[in-house]
Protein backbone atom coordinates (compact mmCIF):
# COMPACT_ATOMS: atom_id res chain seq x y z
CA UNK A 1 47.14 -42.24 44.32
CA UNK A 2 48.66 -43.04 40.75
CA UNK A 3 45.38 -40.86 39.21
CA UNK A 4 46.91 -37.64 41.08
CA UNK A 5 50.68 -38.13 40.05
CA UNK A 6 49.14 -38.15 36.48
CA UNK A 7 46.98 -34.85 36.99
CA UNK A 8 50.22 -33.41 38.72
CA UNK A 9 52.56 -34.43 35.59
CA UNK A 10 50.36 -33.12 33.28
CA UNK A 11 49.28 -29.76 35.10
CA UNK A 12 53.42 -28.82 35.16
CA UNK A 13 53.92 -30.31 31.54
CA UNK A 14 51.32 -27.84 30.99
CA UNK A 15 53.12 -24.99 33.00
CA UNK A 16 56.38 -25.55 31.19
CA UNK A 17 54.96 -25.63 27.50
CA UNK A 18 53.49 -21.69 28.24
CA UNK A 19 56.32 -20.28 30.12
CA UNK A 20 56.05 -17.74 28.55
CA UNK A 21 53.09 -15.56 27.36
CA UNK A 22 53.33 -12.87 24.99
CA UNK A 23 51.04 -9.84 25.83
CA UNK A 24 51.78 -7.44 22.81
CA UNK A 25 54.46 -7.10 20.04
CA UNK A 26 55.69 -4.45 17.83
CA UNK A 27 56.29 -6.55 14.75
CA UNK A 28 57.34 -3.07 13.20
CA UNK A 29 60.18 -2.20 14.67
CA UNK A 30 62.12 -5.46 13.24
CA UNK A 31 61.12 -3.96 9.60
CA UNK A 32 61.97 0.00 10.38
CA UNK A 33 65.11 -0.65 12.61
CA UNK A 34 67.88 -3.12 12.35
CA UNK A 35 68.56 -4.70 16.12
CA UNK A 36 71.75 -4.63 16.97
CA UNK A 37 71.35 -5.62 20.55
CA UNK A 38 68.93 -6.77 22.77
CA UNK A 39 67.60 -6.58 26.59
CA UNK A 40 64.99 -7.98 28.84
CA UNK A 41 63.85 -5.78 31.48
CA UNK A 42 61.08 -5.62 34.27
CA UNK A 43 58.56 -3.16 34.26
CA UNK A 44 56.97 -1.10 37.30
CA UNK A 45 53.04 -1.41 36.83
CA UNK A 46 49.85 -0.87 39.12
CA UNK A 47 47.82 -3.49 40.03
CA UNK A 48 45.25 -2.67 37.52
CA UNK A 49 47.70 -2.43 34.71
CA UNK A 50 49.00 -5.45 35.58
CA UNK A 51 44.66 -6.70 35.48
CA UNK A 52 44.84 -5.14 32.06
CA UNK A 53 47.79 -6.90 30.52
CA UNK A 54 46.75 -10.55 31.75
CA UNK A 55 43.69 -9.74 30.04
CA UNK A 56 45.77 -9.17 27.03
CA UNK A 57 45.49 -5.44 25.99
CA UNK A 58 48.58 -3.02 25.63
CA UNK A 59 49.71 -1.40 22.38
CA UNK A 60 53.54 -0.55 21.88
CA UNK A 61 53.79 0.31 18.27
CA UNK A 62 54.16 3.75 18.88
CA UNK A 63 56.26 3.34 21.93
CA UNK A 64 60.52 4.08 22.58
CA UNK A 65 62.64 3.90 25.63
CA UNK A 66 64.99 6.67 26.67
CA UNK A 67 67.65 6.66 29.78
CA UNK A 68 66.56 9.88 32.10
CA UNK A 69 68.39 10.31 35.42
CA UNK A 70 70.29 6.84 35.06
CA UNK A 71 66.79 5.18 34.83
CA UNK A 72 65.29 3.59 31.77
CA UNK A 73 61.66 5.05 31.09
CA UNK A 74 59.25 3.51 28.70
CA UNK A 75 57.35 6.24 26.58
CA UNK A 76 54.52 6.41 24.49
CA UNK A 77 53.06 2.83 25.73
CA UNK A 78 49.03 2.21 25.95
CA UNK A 79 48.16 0.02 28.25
CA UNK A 80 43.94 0.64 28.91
CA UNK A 81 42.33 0.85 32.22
CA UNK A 82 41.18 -2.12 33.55
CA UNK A 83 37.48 -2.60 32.77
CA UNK A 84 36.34 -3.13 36.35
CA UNK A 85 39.29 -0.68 38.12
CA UNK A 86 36.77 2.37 38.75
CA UNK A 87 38.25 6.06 40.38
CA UNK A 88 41.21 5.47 42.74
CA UNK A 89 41.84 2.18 41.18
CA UNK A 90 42.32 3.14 37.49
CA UNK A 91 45.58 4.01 35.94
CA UNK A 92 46.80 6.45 33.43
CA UNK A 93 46.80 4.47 30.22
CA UNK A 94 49.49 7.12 28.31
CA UNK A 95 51.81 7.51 31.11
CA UNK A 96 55.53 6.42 31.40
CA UNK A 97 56.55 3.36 33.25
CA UNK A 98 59.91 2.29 34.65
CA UNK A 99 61.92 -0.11 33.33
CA UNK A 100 64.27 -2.37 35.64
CA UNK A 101 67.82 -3.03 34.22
CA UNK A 102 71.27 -3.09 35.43
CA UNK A 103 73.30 -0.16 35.71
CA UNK A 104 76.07 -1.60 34.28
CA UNK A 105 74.04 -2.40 31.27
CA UNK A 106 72.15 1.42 31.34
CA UNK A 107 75.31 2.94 31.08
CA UNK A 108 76.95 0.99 28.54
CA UNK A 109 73.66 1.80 26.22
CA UNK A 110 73.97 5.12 27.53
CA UNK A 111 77.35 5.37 25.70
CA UNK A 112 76.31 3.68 22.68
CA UNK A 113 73.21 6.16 21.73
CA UNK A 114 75.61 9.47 22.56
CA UNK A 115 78.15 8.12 19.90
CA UNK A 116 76.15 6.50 17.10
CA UNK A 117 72.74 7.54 16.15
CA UNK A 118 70.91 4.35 17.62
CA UNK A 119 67.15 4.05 19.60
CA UNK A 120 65.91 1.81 22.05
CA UNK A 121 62.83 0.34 20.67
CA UNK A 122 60.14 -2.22 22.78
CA UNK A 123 59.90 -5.63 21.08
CA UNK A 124 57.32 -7.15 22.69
CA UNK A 125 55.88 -7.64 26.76
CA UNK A 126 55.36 -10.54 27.90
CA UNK A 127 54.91 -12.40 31.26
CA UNK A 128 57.85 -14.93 32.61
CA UNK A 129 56.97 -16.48 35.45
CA UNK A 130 53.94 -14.27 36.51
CA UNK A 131 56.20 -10.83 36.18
CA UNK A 132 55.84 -8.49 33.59
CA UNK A 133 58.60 -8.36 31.06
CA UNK A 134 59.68 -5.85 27.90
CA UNK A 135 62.09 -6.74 25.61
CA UNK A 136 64.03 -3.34 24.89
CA UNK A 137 66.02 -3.46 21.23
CA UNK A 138 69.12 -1.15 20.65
CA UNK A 139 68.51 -0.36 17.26
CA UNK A 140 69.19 1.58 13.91
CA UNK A 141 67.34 3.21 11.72
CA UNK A 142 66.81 2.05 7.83
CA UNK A 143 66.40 3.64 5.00
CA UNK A 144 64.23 2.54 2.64
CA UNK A 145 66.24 1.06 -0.16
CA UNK A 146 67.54 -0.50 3.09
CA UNK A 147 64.65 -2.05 3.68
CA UNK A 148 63.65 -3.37 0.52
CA UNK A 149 67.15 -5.04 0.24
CA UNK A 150 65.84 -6.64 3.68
CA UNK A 151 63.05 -8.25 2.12
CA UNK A 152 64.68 -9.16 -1.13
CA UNK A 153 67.51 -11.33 1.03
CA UNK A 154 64.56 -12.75 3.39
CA UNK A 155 62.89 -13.90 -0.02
CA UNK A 156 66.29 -15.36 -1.38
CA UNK A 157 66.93 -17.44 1.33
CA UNK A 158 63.33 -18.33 1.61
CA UNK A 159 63.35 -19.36 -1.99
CA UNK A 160 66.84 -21.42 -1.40
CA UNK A 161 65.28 -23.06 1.53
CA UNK A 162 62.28 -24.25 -0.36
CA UNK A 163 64.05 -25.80 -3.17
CA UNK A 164 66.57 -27.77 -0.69
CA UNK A 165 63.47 -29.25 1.11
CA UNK A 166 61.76 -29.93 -2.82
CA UNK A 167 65.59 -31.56 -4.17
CA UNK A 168 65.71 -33.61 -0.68
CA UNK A 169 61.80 -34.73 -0.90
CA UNK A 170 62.23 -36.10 -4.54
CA UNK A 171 65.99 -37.01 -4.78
């Protein structure tokens, strides 16, 4: 009895280390864009899309969001048919997906990119407790001196943080 407590303790120590897993990223669009705000939202997928992103293959580097019709649409995603969804089972790999958020929320964004030149930009998708996630950014374009000043600051402080750790380790 005691042996399957400990198999049961470990299994949902194990369940709440990987809560969440992290399917694909678009580590670009924190260098080209500054975020200024963020939101998580579902996505609306087929069954073998969803076969195809537990295996671990979507792209989103090239992708962007837009509000159409007071409903947020993913574009410009690539998620690949699922190797053993044949005919009626495959998907469109190109084609644009749905993206669940609140109204309340939709609009407010809706407000902010008809005033200010701002995107909506995928993060990253991801799984949180077995549903498909994206991460949409609100974000605004950089220039390129604007960038480099980016990196030169993330240096600095990486160079101020490494000589705090050095004075604390030998003082």
């Amino acid at each position: 009895m005691a042996r399957a407590k400990q198999i049961q303790e470990r299994r949902a120590k194990a369940k709440s280390e990987s809560a969440d897993r992290v399917v694909a990223s678009n580590r670009r669009a924190r260098h080209d864009y500054e975020i200024v705000d963020v939101l998580e939202c579902g996505l609306v997928l087929t069954g073998s899309e969803v076969k195809s992103l537990r295996a671990g293959k979507a792209q989103i580097a090239e992708s962007y969001a837009r509000i159409e019709g007071g409903e947020l649409w993913l574009f410009g995603s690539h998620i690949p048919p699922w190797s053993y969804a044949v005919g009626f089972g495959s998907h469109d790999p190109d084609r644009k997906r749905k993206l669940l958020a609140h109204r309340q929320q939709l609009h407010q964004w809706w407000v902010k990119t008809q005033t200010q030149p701002l995107t909506m930009v995928p993060l990253k998708i991801y799984f949180k407790d077995g549903r498909a996630k994206v991460e949409v950014a609100l974000a605004r374009g950089r220039k390129q001196h604007d960038r480099r000043q980016a990196i030169a600051q993330r240096d600095a402080e990486r160079e101020i943080a490494r000589s705090v750790r050095n004075f604390e380790k030998f003082a």
